[in-house]
Protein backbone atom coordinates (compact mmCIF):
# COMPACT_ATOMS: atom_id res chain seq x y z
CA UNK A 1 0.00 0.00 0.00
CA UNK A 2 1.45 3.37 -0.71
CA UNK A 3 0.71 6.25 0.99
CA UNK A 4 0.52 9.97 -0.41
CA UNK A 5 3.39 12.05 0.30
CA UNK A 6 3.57 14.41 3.79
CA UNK A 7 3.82 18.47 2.88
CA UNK A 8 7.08 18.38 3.91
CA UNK A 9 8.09 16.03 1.41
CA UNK A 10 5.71 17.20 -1.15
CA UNK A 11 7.13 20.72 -1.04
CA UNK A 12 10.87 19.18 -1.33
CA UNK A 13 9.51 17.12 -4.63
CA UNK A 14 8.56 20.66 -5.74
CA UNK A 15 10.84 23.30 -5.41
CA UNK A 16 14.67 22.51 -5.91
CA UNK A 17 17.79 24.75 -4.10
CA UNK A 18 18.07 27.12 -7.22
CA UNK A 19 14.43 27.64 -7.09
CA UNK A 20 14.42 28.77 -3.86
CA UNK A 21 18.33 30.41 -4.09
CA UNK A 22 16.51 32.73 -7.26
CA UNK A 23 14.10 33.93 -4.88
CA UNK A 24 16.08 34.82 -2.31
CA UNK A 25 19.80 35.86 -4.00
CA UNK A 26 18.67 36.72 -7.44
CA UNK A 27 22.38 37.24 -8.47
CA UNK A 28 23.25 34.16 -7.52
CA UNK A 29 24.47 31.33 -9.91
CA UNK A 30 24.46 27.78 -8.04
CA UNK A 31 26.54 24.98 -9.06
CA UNK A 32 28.78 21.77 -8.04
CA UNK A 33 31.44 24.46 -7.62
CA UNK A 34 29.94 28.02 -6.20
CA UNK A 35 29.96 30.94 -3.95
CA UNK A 36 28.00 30.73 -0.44
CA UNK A 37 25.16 33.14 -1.15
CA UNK A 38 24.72 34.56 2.01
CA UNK A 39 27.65 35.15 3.36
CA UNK A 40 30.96 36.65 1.81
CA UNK A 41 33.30 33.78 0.32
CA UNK A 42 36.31 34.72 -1.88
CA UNK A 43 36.47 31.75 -3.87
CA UNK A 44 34.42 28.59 -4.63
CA UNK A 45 33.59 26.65 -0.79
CA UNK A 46 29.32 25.47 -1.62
CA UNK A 47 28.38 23.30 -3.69
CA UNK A 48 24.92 22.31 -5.08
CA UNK A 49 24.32 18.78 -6.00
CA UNK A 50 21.59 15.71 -6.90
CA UNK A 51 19.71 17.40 -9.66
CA UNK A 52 19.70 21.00 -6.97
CA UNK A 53 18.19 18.82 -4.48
CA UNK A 54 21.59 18.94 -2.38
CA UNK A 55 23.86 21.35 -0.82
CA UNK A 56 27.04 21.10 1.02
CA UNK A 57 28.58 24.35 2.36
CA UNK A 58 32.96 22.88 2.52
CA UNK A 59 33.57 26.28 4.71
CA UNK A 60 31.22 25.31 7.48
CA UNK A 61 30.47 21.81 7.74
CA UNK A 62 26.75 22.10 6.52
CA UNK A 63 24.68 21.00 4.34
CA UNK A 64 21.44 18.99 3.61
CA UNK A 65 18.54 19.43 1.59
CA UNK A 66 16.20 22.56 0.34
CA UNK A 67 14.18 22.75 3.97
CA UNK A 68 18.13 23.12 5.06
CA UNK A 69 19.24 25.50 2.41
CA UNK A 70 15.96 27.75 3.05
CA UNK A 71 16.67 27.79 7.05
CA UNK A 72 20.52 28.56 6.49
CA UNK A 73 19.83 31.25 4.60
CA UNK A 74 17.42 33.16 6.59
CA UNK A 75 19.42 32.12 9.68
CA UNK A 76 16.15 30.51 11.32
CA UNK A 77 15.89 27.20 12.84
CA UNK A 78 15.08 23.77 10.64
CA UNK A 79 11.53 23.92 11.72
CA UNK A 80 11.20 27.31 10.78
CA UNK A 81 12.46 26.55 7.21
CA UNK A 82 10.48 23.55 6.85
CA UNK A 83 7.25 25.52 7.34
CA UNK A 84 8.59 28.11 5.43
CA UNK A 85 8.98 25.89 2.25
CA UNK A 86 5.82 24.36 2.37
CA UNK A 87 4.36 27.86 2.38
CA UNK A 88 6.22 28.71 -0.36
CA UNK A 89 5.29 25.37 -2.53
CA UNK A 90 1.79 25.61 -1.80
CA UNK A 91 1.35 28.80 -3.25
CA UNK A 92 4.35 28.82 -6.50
CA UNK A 93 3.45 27.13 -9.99
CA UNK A 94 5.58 24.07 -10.71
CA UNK A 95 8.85 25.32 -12.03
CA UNK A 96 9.76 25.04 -15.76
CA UNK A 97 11.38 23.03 -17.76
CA UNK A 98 12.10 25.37 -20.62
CA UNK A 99 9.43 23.52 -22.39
CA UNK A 100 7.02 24.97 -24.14
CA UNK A 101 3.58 26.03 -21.67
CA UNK A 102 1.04 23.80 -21.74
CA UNK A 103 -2.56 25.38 -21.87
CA UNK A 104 -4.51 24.00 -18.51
CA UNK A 105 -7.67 25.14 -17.29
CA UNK A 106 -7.26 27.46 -14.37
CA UNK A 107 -8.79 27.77 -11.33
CA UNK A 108 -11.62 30.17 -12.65
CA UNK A 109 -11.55 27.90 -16.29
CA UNK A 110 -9.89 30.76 -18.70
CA UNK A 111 -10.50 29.91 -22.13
CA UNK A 112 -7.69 28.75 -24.45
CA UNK A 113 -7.75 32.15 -26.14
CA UNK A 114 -6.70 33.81 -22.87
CA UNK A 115 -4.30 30.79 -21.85
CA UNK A 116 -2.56 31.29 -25.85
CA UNK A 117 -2.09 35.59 -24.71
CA UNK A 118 -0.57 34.41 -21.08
CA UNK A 119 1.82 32.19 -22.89
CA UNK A 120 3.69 35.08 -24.97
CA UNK A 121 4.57 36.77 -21.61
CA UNK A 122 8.00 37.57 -21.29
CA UNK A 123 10.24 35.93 -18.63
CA UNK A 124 9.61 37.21 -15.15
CA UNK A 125 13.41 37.85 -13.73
CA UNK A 126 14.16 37.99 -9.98
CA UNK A 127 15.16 41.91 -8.91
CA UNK A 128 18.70 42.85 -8.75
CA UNK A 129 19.73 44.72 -5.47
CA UNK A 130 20.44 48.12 -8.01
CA UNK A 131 16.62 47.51 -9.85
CA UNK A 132 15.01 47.30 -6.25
CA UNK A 133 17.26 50.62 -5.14
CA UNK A 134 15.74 52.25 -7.99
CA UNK A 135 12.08 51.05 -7.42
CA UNK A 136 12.73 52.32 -4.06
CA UNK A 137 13.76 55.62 -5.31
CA UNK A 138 11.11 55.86 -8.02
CA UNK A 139 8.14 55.08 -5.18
CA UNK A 140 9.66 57.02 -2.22
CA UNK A 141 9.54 53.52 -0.14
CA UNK A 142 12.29 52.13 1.43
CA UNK A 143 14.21 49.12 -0.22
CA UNK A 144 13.34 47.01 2.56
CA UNK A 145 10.16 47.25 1.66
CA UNK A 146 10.52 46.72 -1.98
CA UNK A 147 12.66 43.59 -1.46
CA UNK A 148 9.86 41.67 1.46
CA UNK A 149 7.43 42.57 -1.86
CA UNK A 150 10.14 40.43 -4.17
CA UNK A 151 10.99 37.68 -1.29
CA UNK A 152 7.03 37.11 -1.33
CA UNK A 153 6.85 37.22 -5.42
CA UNK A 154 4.87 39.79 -5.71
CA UNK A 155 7.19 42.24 -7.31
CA UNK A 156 9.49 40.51 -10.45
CA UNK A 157 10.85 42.26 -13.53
CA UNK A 158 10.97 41.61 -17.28
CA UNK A 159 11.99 43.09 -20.64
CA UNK A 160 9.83 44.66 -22.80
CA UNK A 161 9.68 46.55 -26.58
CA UNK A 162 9.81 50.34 -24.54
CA UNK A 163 12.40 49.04 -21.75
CA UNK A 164 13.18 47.37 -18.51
CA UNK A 165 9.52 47.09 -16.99
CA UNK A 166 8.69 46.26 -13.27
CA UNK A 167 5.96 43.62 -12.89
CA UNK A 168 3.08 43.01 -10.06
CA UNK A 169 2.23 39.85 -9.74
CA UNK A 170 1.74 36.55 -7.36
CA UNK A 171 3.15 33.27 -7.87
CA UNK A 172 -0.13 32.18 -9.43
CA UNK A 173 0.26 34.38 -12.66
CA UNK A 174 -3.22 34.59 -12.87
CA UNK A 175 -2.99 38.58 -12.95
CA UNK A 176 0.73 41.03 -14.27
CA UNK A 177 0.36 44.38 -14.44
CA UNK A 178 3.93 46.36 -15.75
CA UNK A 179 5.63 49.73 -15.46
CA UNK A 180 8.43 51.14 -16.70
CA UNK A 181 11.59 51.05 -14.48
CA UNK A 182 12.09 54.41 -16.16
CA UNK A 183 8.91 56.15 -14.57
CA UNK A 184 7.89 57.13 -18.01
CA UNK A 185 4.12 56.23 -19.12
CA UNK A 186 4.24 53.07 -21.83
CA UNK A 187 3.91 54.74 -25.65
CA UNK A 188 0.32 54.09 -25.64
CA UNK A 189 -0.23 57.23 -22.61
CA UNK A 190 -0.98 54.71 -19.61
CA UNK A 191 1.16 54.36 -16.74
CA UNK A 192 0.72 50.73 -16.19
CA UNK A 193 -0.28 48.28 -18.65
CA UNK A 194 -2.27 45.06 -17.77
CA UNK A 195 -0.38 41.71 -19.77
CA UNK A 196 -2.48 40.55 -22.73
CA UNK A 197 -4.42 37.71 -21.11
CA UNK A 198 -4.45 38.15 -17.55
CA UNK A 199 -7.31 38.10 -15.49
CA UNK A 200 -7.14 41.87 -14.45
CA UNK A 201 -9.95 41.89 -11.59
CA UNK A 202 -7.93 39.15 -9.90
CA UNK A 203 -6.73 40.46 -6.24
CA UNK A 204 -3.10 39.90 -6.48
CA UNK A 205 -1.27 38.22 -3.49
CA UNK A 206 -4.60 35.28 -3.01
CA UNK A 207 -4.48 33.27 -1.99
CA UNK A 208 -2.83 34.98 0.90
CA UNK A 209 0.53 33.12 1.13
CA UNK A 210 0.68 32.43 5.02
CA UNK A 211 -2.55 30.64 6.08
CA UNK A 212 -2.11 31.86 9.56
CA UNK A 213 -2.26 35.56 8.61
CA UNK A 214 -6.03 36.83 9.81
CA UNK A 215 -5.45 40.26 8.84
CA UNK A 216 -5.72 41.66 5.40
CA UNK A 217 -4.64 45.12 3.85
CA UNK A 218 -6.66 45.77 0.65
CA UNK A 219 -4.60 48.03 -1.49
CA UNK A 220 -5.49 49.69 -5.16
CA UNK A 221 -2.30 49.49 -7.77
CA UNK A 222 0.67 48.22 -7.38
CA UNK A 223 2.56 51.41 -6.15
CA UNK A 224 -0.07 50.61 -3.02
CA UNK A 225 1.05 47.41 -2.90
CA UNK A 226 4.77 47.79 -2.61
CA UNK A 227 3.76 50.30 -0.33
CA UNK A 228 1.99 48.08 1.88
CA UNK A 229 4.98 45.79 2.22
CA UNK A 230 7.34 48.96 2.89
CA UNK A 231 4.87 49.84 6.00
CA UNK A 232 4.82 46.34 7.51
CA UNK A 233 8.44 46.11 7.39
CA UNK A 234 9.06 49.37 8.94
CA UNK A 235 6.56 48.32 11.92
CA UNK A 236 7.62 44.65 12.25
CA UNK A 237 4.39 43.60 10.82
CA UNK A 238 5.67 41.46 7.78
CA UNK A 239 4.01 38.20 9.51
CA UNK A 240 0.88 39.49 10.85
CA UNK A 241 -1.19 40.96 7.68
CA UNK A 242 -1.02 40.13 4.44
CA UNK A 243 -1.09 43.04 1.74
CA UNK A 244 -3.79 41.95 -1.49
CA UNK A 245 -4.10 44.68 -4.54
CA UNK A 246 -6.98 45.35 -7.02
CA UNK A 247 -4.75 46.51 -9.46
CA UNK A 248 -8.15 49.11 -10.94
CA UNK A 249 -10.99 50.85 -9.04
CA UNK A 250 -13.43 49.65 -11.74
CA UNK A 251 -12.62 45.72 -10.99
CA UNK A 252 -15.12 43.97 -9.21
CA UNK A 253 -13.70 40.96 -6.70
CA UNK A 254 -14.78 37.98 -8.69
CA UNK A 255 -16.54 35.50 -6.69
CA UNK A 256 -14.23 32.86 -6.70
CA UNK A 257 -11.54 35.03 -5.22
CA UNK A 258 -13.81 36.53 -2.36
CA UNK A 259 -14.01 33.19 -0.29
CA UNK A 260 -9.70 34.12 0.34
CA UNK A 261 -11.39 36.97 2.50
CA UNK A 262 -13.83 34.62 4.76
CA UNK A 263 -13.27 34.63 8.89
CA UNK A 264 -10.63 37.59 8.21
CA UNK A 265 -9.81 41.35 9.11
CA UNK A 266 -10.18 43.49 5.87
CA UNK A 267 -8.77 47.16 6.13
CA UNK A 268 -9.45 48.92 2.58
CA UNK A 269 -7.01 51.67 2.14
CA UNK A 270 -8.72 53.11 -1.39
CA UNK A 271 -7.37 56.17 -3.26
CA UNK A 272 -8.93 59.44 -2.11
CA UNK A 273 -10.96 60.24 -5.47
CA UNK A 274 -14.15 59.30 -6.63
CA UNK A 275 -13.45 56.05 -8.65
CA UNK A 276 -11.22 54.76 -5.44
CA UNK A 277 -13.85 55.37 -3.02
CA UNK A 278 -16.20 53.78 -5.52
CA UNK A 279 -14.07 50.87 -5.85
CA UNK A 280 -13.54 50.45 -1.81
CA UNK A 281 -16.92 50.42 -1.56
CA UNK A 282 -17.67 47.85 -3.64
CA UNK A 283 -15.24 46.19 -2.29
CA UNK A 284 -15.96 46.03 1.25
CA UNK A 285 -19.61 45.67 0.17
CA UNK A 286 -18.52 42.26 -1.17
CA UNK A 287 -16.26 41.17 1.36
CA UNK A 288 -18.17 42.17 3.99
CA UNK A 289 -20.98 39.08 2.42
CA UNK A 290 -18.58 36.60 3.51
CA UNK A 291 -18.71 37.16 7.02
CA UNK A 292 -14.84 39.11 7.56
CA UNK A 293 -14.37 42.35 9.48
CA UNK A 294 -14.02 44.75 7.01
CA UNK A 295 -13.92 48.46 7.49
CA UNK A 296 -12.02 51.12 5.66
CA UNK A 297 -8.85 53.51 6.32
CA UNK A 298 -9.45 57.42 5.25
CA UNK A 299 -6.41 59.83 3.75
CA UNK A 300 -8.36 62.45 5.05
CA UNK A 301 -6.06 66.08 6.20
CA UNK A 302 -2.67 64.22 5.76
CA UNK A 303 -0.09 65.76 3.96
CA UNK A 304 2.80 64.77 2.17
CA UNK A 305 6.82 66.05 2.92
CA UNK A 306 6.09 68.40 -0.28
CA UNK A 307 2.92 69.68 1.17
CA UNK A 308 1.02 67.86 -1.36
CA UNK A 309 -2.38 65.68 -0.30
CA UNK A 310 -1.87 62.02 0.80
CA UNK A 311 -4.11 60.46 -1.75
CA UNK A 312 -3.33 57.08 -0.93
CA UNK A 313 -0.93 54.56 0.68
CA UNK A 314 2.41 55.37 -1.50
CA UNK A 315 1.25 59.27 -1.09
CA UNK A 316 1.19 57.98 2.71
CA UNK A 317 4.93 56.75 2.71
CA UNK A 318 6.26 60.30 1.20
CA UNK A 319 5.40 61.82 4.42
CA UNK A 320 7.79 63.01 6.32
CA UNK A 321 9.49 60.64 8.89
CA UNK A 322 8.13 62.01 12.04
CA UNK A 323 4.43 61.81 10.09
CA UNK A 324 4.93 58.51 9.10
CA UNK A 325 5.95 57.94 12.87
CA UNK A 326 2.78 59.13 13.83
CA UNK A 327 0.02 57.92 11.71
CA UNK A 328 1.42 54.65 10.80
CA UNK A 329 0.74 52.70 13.84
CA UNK A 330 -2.53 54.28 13.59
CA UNK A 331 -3.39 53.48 10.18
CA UNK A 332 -2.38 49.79 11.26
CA UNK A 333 -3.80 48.74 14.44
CA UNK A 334 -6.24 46.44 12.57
CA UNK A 335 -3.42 44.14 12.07
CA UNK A 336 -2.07 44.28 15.83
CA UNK A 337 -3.28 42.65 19.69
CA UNK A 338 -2.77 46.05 21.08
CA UNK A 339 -5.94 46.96 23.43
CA UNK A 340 -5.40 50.65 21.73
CA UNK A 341 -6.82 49.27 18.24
CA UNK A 342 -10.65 49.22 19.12
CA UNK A 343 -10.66 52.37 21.28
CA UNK A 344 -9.22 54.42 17.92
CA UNK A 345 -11.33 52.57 15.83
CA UNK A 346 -13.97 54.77 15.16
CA UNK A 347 -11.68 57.98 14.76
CA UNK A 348 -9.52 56.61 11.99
CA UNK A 349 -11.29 54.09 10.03
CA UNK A 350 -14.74 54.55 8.08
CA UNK A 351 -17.41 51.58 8.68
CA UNK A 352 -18.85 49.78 5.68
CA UNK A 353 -22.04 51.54 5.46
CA UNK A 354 -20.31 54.89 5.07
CA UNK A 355 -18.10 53.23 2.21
CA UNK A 356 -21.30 51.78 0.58
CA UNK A 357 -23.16 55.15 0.60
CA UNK A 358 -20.50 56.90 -0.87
């Protein structure tokens, strides 16, 4: 009698070291004879082996398999890196071949028409530490925050006709959205340009990639979404809420992707214009169905470093530092256990009935 394999072993079968070494070191090249990526080594000591399924570090004595590579590198324990890679392989496509793609149905049954568009994407290329600088730069977000949005595969990069482009996105591929690394607007006037084929109402980042996370941060663009990772880095919050991005006000949730949202806390952070508050109320009018907490955080009198009016969460981040400081927490406390998050409740958030009447 055989028995089916544990999610241990079933993540192992799934993602290989240089899988997991691209995600984490993009400019790393693995090998029988390589450089430790995570620490500095002046010649050749690590060596990856078995098909990537093996590692052996000759400086240091360790080695093992890609549960051991993934805990080594993020200096955590093996437990920690086991659940780490099973939350990673639950949530990542199986990794190519270099064949051609194969059209499957998808989860919400895309025709083959939209499956033939998704297969002329270009490659999606891991961030190099000068591309996420300049993100960084470009967004007025720190590069901490740029690179938890790449560790988490939400942010990836890829060539295009007009330039180096910068790509929101999960690990389903179900949903891309590009900009230009050069700020510029794409030849046809828009600033971000949906991939031919991709299921644009599709909240990126669901399914939310840690199933313990209860709190969610509904963000609009992906600007809002990078942002979202920069302000749960800078408050420590990178394992307590999950950030998820309509990437257009005018998308409606589709109802396959609104069950993601059941039993959680939903905080809507929508632009401060018409369409955005549109949107967030649609939004939370939906979520709201499935039984989460759902309420909505207002831009409302804040100000930007330039003097300018937050319009929404990357506007929030250009504050100034002791702003940030201030309304941060704030803006946040849906995501914490501190007692101080009901009792500001009703001064900073707006409920869903407010949102829906707007």
């Amino acid at each position: 009698m055989s028995f089916p394999a544990s999610p241990l072993q079933a993540a192992k079968e799934r993602l290989s070291i240089p899988a997991v070494g691209a995600m984490m070191f993009p400019d790393w090249k693995p090998g029988k004879a390589c450089r430790c990526p995570w620490r500095d080594d002046r010649k050749p000591s690590f060596s990856v082996y078995e098909d990537g399924r093996k590692w052996k570090d000759f400086a240091s004595g360790a080695g093992g398999d890609v549960a051991d590579f993934l805990a080594a590198a993020s200096g955590s324990s093996p437990e920690e890196g086991a659940r780490r890679l099973i939350q990673m392989a639950s949530v990542l496509p199986p990794e190519r071949t270099g064949e051609p793609r194969k059209s499957v149905r998808s989860h919400d049954r895309e025709d083959a028409e939209r499956e033939a568009k998704r297969s002329t994407w270009p490659s999606f290329d891991c961030l190099s530490d000068s591309e996420i600088e300049s993100i960084a730069a470009l967004r007025g977000i720190s590069a901490a925050g740029v690179r938890l949005a790449a560790w988490d595969g939400i942010l990836r990069c890829a060539d295009s006709r007009e330039g180096r482009a910068w790509i929101i996105t999960d690990r389903t591929r179900r949903n891309a959205q590009g900009r230009l690394m050069s700020g510029q607007p794409w030849a046809a006037g828009m600033k971000a340009k949906t991939l031919p084929g991709a299921a644009a109402s599709w909240p990126i980042g669901l399914p939310v990639p840690h199933p313990d996370f209860s709190c969610v941060a509904l963000v609009e663009g992906g600007p809002d979404m990078l942002a979202a990772y920069a302000v749960a880095r800078r408050l420590g919050l990178q394992d307590i809420f999950a950030p998820v991005g309509m990437l257009g006000a005018g998308n409606r949730i589709p109802d396959d992707a609104l069950r993601h949202f059941g039993g959680k806390r939903v905080r809507i952070f929508g632009h401060d214009d018409e369409p955005g508050q549109a949107g967030a109320a649609r939004w939370a009018e939906q979520i709201a169905e499935t039984g989460a907490e759902v309420d909505g955080y207002s831009f409302a009198g804040l100000v930007q470093a330039d003097s300018s009016p937050v319009a929404d969460l990357n506007d929030f981040m250009r504050m100034t530092p002791e702003q940030i400081e201030r309304h941060a927490p704030e803006a946040f406390a849906f995501a914490t256990a501190s007692p101080c998050a009901a009792s500001i409740e009703e001064t900073i958030t707006t409920p869903v009935s407010a949102l829906a009447a707007a």
